[in-house]
Each structure stands twice: as structure tokens, then as C-alpha cells.
C-alpha atoms as a PDB file:
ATOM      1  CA  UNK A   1     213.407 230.872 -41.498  1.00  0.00           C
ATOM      2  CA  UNK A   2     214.147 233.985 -43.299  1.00  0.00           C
ATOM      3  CA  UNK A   3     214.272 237.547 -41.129  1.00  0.00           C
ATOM      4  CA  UNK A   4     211.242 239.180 -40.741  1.00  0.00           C
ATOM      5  CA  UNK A   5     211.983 242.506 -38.882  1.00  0.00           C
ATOM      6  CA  UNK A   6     214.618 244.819 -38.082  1.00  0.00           C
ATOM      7  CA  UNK A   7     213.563 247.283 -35.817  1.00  0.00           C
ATOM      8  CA  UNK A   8     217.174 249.042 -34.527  1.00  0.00           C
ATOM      9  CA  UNK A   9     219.693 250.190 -37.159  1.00  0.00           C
ATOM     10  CA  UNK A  10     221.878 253.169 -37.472  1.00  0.00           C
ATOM     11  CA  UNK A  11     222.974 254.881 -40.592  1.00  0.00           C
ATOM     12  CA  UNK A  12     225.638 257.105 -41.273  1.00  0.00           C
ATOM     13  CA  UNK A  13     224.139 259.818 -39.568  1.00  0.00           C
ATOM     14  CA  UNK A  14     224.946 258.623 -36.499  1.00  0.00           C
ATOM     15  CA  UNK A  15     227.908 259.266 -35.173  1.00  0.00           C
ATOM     16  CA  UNK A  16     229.152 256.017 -35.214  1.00  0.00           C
ATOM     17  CA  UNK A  17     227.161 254.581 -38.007  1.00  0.00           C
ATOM     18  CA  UNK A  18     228.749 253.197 -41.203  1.00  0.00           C
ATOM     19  CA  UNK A  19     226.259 252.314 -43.493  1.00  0.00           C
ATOM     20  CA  UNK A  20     223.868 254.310 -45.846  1.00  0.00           C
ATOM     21  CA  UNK A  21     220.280 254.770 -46.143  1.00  0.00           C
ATOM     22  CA  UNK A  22     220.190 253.369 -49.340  1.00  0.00           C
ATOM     23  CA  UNK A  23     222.330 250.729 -48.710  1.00  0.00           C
ATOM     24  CA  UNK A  24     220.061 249.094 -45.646  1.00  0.00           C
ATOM     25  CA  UNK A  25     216.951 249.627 -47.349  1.00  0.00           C
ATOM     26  CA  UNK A  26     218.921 247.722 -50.640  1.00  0.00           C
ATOM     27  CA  UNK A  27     220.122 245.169 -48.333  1.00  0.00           C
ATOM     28  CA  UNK A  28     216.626 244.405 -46.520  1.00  0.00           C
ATOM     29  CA  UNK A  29     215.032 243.768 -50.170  1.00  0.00           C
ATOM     30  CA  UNK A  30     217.968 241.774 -50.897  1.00  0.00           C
ATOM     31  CA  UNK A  31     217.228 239.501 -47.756  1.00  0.00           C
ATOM     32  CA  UNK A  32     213.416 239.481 -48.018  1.00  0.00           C
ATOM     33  CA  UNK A  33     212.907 241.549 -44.966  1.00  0.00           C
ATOM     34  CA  UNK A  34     209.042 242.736 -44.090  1.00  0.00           C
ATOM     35  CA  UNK A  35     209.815 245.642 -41.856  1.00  0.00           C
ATOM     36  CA  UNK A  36     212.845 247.932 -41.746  1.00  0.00           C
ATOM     37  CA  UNK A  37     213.136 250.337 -38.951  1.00  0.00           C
ATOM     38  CA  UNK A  38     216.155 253.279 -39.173  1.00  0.00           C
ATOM     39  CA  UNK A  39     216.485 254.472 -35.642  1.00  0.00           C
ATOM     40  CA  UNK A  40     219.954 256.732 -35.525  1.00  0.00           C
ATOM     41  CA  UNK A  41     220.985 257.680 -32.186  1.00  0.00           C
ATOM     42  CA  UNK A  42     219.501 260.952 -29.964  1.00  0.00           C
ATOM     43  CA  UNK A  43     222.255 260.729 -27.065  1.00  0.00           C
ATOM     44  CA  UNK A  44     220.691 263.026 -24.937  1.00  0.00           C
ATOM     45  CA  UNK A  45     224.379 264.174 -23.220  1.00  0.00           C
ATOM     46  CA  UNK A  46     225.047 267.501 -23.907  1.00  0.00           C
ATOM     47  CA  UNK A  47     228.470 267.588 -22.621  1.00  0.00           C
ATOM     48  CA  UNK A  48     229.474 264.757 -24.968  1.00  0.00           C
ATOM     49  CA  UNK A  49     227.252 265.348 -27.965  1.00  0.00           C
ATOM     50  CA  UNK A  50     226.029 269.225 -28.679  1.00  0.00           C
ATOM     51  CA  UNK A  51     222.526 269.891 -29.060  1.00  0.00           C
ATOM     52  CA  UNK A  52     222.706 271.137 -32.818  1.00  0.00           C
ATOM     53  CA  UNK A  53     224.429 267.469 -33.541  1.00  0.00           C
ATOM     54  CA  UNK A  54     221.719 265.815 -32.103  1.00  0.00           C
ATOM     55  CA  UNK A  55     219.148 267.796 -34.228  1.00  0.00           C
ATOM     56  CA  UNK A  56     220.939 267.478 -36.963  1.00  0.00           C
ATOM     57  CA  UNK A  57     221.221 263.850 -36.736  1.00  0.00           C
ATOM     58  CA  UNK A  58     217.738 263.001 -36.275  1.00  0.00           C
ATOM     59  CA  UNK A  59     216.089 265.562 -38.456  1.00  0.00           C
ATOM     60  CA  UNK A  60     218.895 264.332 -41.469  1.00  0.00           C
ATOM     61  CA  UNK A  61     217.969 260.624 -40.977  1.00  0.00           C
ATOM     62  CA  UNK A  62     213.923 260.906 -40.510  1.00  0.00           C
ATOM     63  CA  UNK A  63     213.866 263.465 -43.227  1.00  0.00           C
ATOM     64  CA  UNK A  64     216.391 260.930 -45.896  1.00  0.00           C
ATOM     65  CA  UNK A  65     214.222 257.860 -44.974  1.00  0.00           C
ATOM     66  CA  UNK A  66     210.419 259.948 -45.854  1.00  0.00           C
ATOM     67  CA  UNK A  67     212.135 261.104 -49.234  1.00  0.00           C
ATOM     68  CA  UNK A  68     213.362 257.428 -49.932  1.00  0.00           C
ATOM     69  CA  UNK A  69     209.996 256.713 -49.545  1.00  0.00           C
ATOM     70  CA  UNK A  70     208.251 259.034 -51.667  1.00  0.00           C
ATOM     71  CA  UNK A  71     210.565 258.349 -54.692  1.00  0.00           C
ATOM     72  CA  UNK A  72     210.588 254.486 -54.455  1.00  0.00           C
ATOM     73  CA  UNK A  73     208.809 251.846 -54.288  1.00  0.00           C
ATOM     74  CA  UNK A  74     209.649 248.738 -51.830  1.00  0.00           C
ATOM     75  CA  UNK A  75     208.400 245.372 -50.882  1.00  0.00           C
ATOM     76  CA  UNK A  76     209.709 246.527 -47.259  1.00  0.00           C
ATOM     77  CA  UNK A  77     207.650 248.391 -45.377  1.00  0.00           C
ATOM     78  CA  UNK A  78     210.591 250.998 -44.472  1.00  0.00           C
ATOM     79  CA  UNK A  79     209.819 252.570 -40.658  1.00  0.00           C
ATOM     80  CA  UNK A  80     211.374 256.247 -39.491  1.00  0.00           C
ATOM     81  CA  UNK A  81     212.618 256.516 -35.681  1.00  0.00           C
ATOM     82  CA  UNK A  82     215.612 257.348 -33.579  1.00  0.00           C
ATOM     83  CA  UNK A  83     217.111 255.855 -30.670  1.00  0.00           C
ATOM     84  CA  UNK A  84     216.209 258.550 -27.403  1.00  0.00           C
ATOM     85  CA  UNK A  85     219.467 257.556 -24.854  1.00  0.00           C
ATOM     86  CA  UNK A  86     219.246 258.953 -21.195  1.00  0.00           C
ATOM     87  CA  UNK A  87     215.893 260.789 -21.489  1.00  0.00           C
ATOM     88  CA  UNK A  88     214.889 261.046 -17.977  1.00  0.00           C
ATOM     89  CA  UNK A  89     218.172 262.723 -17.495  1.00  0.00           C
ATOM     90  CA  UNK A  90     217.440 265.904 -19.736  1.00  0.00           C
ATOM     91  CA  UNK A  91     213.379 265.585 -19.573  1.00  0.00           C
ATOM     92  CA  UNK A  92     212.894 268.699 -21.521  1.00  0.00           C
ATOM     93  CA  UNK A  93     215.756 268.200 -24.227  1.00  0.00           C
ATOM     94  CA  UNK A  94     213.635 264.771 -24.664  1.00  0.00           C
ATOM     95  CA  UNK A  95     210.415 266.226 -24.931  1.00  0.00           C
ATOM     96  CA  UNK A  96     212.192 269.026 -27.855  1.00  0.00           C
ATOM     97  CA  UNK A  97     213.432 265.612 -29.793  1.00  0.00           C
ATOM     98  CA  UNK A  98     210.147 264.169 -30.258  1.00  0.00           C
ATOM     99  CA  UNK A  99     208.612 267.356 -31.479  1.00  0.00           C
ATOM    100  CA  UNK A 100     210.789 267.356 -34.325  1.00  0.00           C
ATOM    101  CA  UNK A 101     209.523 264.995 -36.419  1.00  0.00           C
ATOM    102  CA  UNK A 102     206.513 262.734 -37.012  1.00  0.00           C
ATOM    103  CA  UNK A 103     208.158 259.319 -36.490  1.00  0.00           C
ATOM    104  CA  UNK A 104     207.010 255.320 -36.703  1.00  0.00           C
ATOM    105  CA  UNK A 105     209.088 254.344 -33.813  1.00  0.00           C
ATOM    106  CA  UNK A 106     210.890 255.547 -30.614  1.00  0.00           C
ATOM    107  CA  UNK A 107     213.418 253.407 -28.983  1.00  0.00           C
ATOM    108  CA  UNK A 108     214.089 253.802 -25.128  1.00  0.00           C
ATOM    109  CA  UNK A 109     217.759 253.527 -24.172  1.00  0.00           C
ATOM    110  CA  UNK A 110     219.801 253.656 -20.922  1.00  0.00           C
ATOM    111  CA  UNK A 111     223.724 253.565 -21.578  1.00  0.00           C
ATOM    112  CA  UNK A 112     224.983 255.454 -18.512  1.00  0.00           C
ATOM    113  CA  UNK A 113     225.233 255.199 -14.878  1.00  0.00           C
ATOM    114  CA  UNK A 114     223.989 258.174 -12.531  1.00  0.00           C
ATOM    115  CA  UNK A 115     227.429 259.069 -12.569  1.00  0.00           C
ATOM    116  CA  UNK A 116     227.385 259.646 -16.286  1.00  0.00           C
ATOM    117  CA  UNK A 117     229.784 257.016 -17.470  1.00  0.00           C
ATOM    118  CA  UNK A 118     228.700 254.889 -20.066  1.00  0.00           C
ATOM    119  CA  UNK A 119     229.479 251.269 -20.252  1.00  0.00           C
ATOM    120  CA  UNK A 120     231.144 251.822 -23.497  1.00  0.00           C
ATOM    121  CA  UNK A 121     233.812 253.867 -22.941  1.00  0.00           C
ATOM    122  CA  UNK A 122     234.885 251.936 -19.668  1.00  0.00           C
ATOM    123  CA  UNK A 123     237.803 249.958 -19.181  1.00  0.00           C
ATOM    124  CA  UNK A 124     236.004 247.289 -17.265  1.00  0.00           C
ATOM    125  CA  UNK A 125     238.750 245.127 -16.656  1.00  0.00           C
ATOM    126  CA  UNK A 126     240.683 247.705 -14.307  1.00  0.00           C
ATOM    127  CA  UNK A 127     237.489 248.667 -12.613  1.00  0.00           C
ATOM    128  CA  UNK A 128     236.835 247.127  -8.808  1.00  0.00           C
ATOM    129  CA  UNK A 129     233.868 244.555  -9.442  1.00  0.00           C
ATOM    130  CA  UNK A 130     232.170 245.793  -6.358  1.00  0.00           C
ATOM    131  CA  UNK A 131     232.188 248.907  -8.535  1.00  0.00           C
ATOM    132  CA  UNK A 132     230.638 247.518 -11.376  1.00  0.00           C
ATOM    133  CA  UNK A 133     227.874 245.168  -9.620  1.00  0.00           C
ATOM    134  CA  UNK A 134     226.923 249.134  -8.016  1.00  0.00           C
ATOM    135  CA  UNK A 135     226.704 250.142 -11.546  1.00  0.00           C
ATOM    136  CA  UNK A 136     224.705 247.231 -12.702  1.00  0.00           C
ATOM    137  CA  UNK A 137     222.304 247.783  -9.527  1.00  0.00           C
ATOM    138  CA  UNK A 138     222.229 251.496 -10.815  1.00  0.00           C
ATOM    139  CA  UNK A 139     221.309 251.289 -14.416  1.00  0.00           C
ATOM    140  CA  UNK A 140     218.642 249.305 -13.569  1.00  0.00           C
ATOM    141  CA  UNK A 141     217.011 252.180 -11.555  1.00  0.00           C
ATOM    142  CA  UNK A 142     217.267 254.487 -13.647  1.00  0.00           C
ATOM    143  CA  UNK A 143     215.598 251.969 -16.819  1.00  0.00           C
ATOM    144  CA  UNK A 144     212.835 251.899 -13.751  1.00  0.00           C
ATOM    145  CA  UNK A 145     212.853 255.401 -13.973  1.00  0.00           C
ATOM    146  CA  UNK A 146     213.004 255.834 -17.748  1.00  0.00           C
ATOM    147  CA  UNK A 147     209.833 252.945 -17.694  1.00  0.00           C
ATOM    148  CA  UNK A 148     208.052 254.897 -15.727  1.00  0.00           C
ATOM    149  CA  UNK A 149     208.605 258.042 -18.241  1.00  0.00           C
ATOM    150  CA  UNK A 150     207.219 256.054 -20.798  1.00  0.00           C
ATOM    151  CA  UNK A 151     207.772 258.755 -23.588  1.00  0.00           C
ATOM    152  CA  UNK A 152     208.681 255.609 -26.070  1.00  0.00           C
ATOM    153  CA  UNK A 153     207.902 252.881 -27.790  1.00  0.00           C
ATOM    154  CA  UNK A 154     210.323 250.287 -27.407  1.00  0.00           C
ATOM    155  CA  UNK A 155     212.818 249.303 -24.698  1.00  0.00           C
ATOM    156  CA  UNK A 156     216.184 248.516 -26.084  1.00  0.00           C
ATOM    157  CA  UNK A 157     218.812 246.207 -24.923  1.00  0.00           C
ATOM    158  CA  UNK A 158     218.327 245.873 -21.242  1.00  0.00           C
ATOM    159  CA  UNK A 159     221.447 243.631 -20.457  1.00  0.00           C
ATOM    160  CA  UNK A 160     223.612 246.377 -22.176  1.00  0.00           C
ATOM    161  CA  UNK A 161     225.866 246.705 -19.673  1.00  0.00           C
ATOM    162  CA  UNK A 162     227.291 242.919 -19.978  1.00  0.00           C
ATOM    163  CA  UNK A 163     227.974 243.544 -23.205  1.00  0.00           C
ATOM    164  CA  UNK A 164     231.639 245.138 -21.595  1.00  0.00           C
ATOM    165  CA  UNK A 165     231.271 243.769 -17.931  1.00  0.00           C
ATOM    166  CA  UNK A 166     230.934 239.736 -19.013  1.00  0.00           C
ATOM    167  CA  UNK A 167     231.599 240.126 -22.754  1.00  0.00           C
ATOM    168  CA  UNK A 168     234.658 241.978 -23.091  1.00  0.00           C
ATOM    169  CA  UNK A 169     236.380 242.190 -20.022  1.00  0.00           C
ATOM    170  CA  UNK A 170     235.067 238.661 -19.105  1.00  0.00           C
ATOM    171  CA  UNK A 171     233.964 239.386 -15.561  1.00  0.00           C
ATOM    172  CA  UNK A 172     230.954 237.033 -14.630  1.00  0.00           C
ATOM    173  CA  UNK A 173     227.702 238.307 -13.315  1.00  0.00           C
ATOM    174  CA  UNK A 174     225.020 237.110 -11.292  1.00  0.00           C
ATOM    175  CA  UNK A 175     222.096 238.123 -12.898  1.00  0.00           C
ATOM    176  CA  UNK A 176     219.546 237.042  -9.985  1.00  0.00           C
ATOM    177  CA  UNK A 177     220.637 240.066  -8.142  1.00  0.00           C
ATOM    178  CA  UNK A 178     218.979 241.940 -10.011  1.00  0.00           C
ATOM    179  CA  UNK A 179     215.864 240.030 -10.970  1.00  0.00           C
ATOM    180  CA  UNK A 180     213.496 242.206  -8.441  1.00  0.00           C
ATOM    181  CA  UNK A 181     214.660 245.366 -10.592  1.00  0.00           C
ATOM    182  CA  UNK A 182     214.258 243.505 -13.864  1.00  0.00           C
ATOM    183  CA  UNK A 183     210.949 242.293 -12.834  1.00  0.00           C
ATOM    184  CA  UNK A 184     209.809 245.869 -12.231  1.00  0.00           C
ATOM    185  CA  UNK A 185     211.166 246.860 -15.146  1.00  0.00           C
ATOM    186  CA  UNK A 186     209.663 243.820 -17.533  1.00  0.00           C
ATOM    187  CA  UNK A 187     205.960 244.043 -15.923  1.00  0.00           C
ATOM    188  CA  UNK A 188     206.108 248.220 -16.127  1.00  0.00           C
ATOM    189  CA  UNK A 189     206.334 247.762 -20.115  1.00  0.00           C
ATOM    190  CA  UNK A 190     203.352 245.183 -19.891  1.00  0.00           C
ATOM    191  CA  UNK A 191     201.400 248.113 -18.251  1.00  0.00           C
ATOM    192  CA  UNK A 192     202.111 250.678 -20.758  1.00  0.00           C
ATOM    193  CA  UNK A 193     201.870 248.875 -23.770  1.00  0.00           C
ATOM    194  CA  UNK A 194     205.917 249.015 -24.297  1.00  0.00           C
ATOM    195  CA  UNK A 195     207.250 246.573 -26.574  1.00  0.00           C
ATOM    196  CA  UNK A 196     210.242 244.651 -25.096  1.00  0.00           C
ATOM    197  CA  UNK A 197     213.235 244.980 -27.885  1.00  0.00           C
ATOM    198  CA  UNK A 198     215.922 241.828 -28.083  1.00  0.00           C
ATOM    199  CA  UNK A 199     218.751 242.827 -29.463  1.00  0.00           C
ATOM    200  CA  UNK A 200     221.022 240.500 -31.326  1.00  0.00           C
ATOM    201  CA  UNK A 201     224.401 242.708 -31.564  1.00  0.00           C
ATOM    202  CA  UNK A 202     225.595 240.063 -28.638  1.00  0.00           C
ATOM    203  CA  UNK A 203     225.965 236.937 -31.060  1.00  0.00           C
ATOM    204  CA  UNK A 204     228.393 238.768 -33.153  1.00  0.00           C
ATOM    205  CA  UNK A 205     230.424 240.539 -29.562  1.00  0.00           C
ATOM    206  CA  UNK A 206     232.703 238.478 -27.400  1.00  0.00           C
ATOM    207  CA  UNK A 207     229.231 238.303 -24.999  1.00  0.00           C
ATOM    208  CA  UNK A 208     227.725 235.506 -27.707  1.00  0.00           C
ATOM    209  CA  UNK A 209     224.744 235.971 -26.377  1.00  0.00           C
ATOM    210  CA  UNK A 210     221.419 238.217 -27.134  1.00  0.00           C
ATOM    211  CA  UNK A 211     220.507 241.242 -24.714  1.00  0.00           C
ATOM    212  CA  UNK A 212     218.248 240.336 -22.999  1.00  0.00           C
ATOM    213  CA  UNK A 213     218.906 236.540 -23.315  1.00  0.00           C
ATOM    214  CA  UNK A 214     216.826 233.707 -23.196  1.00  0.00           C
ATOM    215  CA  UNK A 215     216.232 233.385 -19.381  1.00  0.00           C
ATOM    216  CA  UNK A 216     214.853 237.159 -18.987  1.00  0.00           C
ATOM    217  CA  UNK A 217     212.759 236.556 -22.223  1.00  0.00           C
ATOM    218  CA  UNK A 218     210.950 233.666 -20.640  1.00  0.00           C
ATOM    219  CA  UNK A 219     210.717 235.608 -17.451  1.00  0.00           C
ATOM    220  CA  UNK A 220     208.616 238.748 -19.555  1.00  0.00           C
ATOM    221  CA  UNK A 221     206.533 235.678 -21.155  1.00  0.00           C
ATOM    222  CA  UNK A 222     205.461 233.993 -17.925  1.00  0.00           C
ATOM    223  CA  UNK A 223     204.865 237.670 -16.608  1.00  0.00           C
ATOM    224  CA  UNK A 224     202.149 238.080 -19.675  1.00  0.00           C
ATOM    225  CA  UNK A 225     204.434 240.397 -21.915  1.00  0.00           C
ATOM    226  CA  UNK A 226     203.715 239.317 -25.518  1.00  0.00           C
ATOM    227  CA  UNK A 227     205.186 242.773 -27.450  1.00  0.00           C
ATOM    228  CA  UNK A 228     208.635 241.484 -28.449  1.00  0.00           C
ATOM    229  CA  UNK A 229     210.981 243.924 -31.257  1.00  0.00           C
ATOM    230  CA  UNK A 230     213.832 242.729 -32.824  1.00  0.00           C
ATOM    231  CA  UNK A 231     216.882 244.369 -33.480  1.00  0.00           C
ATOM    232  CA  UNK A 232     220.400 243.933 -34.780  1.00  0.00           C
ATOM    233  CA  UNK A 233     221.708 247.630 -33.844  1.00  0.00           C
ATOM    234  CA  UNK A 234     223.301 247.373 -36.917  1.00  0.00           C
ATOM    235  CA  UNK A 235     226.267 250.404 -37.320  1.00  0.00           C
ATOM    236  CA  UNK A 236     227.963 248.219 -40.443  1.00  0.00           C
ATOM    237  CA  UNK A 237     226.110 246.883 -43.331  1.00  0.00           C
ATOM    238  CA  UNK A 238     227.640 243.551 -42.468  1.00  0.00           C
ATOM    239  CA  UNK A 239     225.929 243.287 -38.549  1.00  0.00           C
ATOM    240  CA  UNK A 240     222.701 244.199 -40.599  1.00  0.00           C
ATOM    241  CA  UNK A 241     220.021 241.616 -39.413  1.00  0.00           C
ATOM    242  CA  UNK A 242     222.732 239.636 -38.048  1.00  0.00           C
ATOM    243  CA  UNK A 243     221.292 236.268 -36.438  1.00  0.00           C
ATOM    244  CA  UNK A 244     217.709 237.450 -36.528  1.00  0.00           C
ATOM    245  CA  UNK A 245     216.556 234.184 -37.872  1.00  0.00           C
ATOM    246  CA  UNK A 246     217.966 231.994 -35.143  1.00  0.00           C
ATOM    247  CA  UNK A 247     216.273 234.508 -32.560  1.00  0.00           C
ATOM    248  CA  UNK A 248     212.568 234.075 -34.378  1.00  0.00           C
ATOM    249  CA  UNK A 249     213.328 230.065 -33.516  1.00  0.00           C
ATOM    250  CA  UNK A 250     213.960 230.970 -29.905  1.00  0.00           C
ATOM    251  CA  UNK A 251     211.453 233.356 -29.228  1.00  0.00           C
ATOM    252  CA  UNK A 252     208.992 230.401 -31.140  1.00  0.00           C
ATOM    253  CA  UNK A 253     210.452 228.083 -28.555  1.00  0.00           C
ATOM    254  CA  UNK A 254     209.127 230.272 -25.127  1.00  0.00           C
ATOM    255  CA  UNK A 255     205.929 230.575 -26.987  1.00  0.00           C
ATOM    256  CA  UNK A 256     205.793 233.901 -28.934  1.00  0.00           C
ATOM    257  CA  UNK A 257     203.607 233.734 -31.725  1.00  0.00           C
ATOM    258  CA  UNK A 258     203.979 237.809 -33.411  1.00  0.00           C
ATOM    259  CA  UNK A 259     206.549 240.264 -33.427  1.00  0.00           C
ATOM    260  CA  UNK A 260     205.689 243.744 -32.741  1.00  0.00           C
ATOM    261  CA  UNK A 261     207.059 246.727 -34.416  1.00  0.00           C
ATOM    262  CA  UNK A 262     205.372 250.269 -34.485  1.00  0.00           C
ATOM    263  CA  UNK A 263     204.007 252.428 -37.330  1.00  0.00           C
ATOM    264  CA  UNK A 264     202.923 256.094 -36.644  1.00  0.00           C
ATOM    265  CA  UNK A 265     203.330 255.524 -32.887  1.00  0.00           C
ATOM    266  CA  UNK A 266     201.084 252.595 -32.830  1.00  0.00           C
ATOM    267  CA  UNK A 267     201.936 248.981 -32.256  1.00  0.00           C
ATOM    268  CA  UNK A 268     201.649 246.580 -35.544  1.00  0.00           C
ATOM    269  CA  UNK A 269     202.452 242.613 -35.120  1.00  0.00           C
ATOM    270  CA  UNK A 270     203.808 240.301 -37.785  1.00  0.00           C
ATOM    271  CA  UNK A 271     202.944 236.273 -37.060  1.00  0.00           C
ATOM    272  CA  UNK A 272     206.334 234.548 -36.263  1.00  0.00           C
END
């Protein structure tokens, strides 16, 4: 089964992005791809990433994609967006971000803890796990919170904080903890018309898994959700669409029949 979508990439003018433009759209009409979304990072942490870098970032990348547009033609149906982290944190810097631009899609992202640490830049390993499991328990209230927001389209990667608790420092979690939380979460989306991203970056991290996996996936199926994104958050052309094929079969397998990805704001599907 060839790819279909690819709904949560970053370019080089994110921060940590790697690849160009040019070179994702040229590698999604090399792979047959039907929808290409570029969504480069608004990290709404204005300690950590200045306000001018965040407009610059998002303004740079919506602004390249439209001209790419307008001066080529392409099989792929090639989506603007940006990835809005820790919203509900800086409500008003959040509302300024999606007045810049007309966009097609706006991901929904939680990467830190109340206490402003983000998973990534944690040493995990050296951390107490009662520690962690707290941290777990509160990034989970604040995606509550940042569901109830709802200022967004899709929800990204809502196991993101195994990818460095189980996947690199290899500390096992009991995910049934947390099921009441990620049942709130899962049927808030259903409510608002939220599309439910799964992100694939896990098959290629030390995790080997997709975020969420398989288990919650079936859970937000038997709950009545039916809006399912996918997305590689590709930062290097090679993670681009990485193992999106194998994650159509599963999502086939609980008994999804159409991807959904968003143009102008407003949800589009794709049959499986």
C-alpha cells in the first residue's frame, strides 16, 4: 500500500528542521503521496524561543509553501500549517499566531509539564520514576486543558512523553493509569470535531512503536472517533513518510475506513 498522507512535517524553518520546502514537496511526488501537509513548529515558550523567531518561522514557512504553489504545478495536493506547542499556556500569544496567516491545518501540541520542562530535553534516566509517572499524570491535564481550548485542528502525538520515558531511557510505563485522562481527552476531540493525529516518528526511535499506539487507537474507535491524521514529524528528508504504509494496514485492521486531513480549516477524508 503506497502512503497516502502526511499531515506533520517540518522544514528548515524550524528550528530543528533539516529538510527544504522543495525538497518534501519533490520527495512526496516522488513517492506518490495525495496530501502533503508542512506544519513547522510555533513553540509558544517565550523564554526558550523569542517571539520575533516564532513569527518569523511561521510566516517564512506558510508564506514559501503558497508561492510553491502558485508557480508549480503538483499531483500533491500541498497543505500550509504549523505546529501550535503549549497554547493554553500563553492564550493570547496563541490567539496572535493564528491571525497571521490563512492556513489549511493547525496541529495541537503539548511537550511540557506545568513545570515547564519538556520531555525532550530531560535526562530521564537520572530522574526519580515517581517523578516522571507525576509528569505523565500532568501532561495529560493540561492536553485536557488544551482539548478543551480547542483553537486547532489536529491533536498530535499524545504518548509523546514515552518517546524519552520508555523509549530512550527504557523505563516501563503503565499506561492504564492514565486511561480515565486519555479517555477524556480521546472523547473531547469526538465532541469538537478534532481529528486524532498518529504519529509514526516512534518506529524509527528506540520506542518502536507509534504515538498513540495501537491499544489507544482502538480505544478512540470503540469510543466513536473516526477523524484519524497521519504524520511522520519528519525534521530529515529521510524520516519523511517513514512507515506510513504499515500504519494505513493497522488503522484498516481496527476498522478505519478514511483518513482525515484539513484544507482551509475544514476537515477533508481520503478512503484508506
Amino acid at each position: 500500500m503506497k502512503p497516502l498522507i502526511d499531515c506533520h512535517n517540518h522544514s528548515v524553518h524550524s528550528f530543528d528542521g533539516h529538510q527544504t520546502v522543495e525538497t518534501l514537496i519533490r520527495n512526496a511526488e516522488a513517492i506518490g503521496l495525495s496530501v502533503l501537509a508542512i506544519t513547522d513548529h510555533s513553540d509558544l515558550s517565550p523564554e526558550v524561543y523569542p517571539k520575533e523567531q516564532i513569527v518569523t518561522t511561521v510566516c517564512g514557512s506558510v508564506d514559501e509553501v503558497k508561492r510553491w504553489r502558485a508557480e508549480h504545478d503538483s499531483p500533491v495536493k500541498i497543505l500550509t500549517g504549523f505546529e501550535l506547542g503549549e497554547p493554553i499556556d500563553y492564550p493570547e500569544l496563541a490567539e496572535e499566531m493564528l491571525a497571521l496567516r490563512e492556513v489549511d491545518m493547525v496541529l495541537g501540541s503539548i511537550h511540557e509539564g506545568s513545570n515547564g520542562r519538556d520531555f525532550y530535553y530531560m535526562d530521564c534516566k537520572n530522574e526519580p520514576v515517581e517523578y516522571l509517572m507525576g509528569m505523565i499524570h500532568d501532561y495529560y491535564d493540561r492536553l485536557i486543558r488544551l482539548v478543551e481550548w480547542g483553537r486547532f485542528d489536529v491533536l498530535t502525538h499524545i504518548t509523546y512523553p514515552l518517546r524519552y520515558v520508555m523509549g530512550d531511557a527504557g523505563i516501563p510505563v503503565d499506561m492504564e493509569q492514565f486511561r480515565e485522562k486519555i479517555d477524556t481527552i480521546l472523547k473531547g476531540i469526538i465532541e469538537k470535531g478534532i481529528s486524532l493525529e498518529i504519529n509514526t516518528s516512534g518506529l524509527r526511535q528506540k520506542i518502536g512503536q507509534t504515538l498513540p499506539g495501537k491499544d489507544i487507537l482502538t480505544r478512540y474507535y470503540e469510543l466513536g472517533g473516526r477523524m484519524i491524521t497521519i504524520g511522520s514529524d519528519s525534521h530529515r528528508e529521510e524520516h519523511f513518510a517513514y512507515g506510513i504504509p504499515e500504519v494505513q494496514e493497522m488503522l484498516k485492521e481496527i476498522g478505519f475506513t478514511e483518513l482525515t486531513y484539513f484544507e482551509e480549516r475544514k476537515p477533508k477524508t481520503i478512503a484508506l
